[in-house]
Protein backbone atom coordinates (compact mmCIF):
# COMPACT_ATOMS: atom_id res chain seq x y z
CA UNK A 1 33.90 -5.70 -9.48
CA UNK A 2 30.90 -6.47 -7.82
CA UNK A 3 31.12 -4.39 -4.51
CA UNK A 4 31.92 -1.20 -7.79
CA UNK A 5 28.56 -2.00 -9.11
CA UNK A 6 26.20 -2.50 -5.73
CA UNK A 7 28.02 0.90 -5.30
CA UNK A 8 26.63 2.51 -8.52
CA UNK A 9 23.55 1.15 -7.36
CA UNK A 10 23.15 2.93 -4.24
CA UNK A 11 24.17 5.97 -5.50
CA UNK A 12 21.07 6.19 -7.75
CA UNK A 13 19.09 9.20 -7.97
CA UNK A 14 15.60 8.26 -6.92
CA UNK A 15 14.05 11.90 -6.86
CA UNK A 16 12.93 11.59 -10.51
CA UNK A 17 11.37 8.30 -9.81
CA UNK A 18 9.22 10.19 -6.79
CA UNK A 19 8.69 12.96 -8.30
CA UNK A 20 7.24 11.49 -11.57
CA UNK A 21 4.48 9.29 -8.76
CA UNK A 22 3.98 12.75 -7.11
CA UNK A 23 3.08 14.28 -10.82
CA UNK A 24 0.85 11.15 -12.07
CA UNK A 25 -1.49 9.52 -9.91
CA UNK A 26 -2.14 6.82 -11.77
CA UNK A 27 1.90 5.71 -11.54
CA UNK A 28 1.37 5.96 -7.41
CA UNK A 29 -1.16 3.70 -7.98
CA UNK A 30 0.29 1.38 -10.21
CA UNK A 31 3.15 1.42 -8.14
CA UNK A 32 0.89 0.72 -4.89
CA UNK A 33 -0.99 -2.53 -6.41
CA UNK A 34 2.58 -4.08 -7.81
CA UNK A 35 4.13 -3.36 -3.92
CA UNK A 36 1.19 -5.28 -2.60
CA UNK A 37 0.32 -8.19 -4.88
CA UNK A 38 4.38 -8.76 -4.17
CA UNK A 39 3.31 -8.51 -0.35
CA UNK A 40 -0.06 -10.61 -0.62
CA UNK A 41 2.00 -13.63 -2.00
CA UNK A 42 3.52 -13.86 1.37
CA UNK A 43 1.47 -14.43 4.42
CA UNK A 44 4.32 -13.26 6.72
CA UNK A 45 5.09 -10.31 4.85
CA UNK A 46 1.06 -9.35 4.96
CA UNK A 47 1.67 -9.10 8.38
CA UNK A 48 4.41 -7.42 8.92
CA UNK A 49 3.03 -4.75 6.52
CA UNK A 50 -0.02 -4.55 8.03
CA UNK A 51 1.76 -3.82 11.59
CA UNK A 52 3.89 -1.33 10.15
CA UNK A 53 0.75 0.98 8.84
CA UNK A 54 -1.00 0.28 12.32
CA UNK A 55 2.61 1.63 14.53
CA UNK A 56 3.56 4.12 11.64
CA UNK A 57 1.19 4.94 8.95
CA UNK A 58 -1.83 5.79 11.55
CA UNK A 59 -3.88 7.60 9.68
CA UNK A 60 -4.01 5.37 6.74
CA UNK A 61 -4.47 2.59 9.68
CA UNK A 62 -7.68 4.78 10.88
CA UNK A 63 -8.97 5.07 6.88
CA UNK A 64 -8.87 1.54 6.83
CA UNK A 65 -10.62 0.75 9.70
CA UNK A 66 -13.18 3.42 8.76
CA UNK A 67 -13.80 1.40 5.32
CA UNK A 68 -13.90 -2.24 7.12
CA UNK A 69 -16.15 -0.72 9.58
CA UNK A 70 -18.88 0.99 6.75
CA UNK A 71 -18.61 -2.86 4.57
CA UNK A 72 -19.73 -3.97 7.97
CA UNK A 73 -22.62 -2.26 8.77
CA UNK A 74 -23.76 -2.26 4.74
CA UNK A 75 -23.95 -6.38 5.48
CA UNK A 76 -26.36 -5.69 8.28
CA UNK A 77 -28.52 -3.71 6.35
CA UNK A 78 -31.79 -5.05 3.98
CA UNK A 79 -30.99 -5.66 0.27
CA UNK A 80 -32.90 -2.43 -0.81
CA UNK A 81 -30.55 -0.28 1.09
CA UNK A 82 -27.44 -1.76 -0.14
CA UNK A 83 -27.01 -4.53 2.28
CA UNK A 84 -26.28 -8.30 0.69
């Protein structure tokens, strides 16, 4: 009985579930911010994510970087030009 139900499972048809976050951004990004707050809970799983986008995701990896690297130099800058 079980084995006829993980069966049912994987036979699910996901495309309606993608294409509904392809057609509403603001389900992609619901969707997003659920995956991670599961993935912040667990340091080793942090990791592993974050390898995964480095190897495989690169230029998401590169965006990233590009943000980190622009909060950086806004730190080093006086308080009048957006600096802390």
């Amino acid at each position: 009985m079980k084995t006829e139900a993980l069966q049912k499972q994987n036979k699910i048809d996901l495309e309606p579930f993608y294409q509904a976050l392809e057609d509403e951004p603001r389900l992609l990004e619901e969707a997003f911010e659920t995956l991670l707050e599961m993935v912040n809970s667990e340091p080793e799983s942090v990791k592993k994510l974050a390898l995964l986008i480095k190897k495989d995701f690169h230029e998401l990896y590169k965006e990233i970087a590009e943000l980190c690297k622009s909060d950086e130099d806004k730190g080093n800058a006086p308080s009048c030009c957006g600096g802390l």
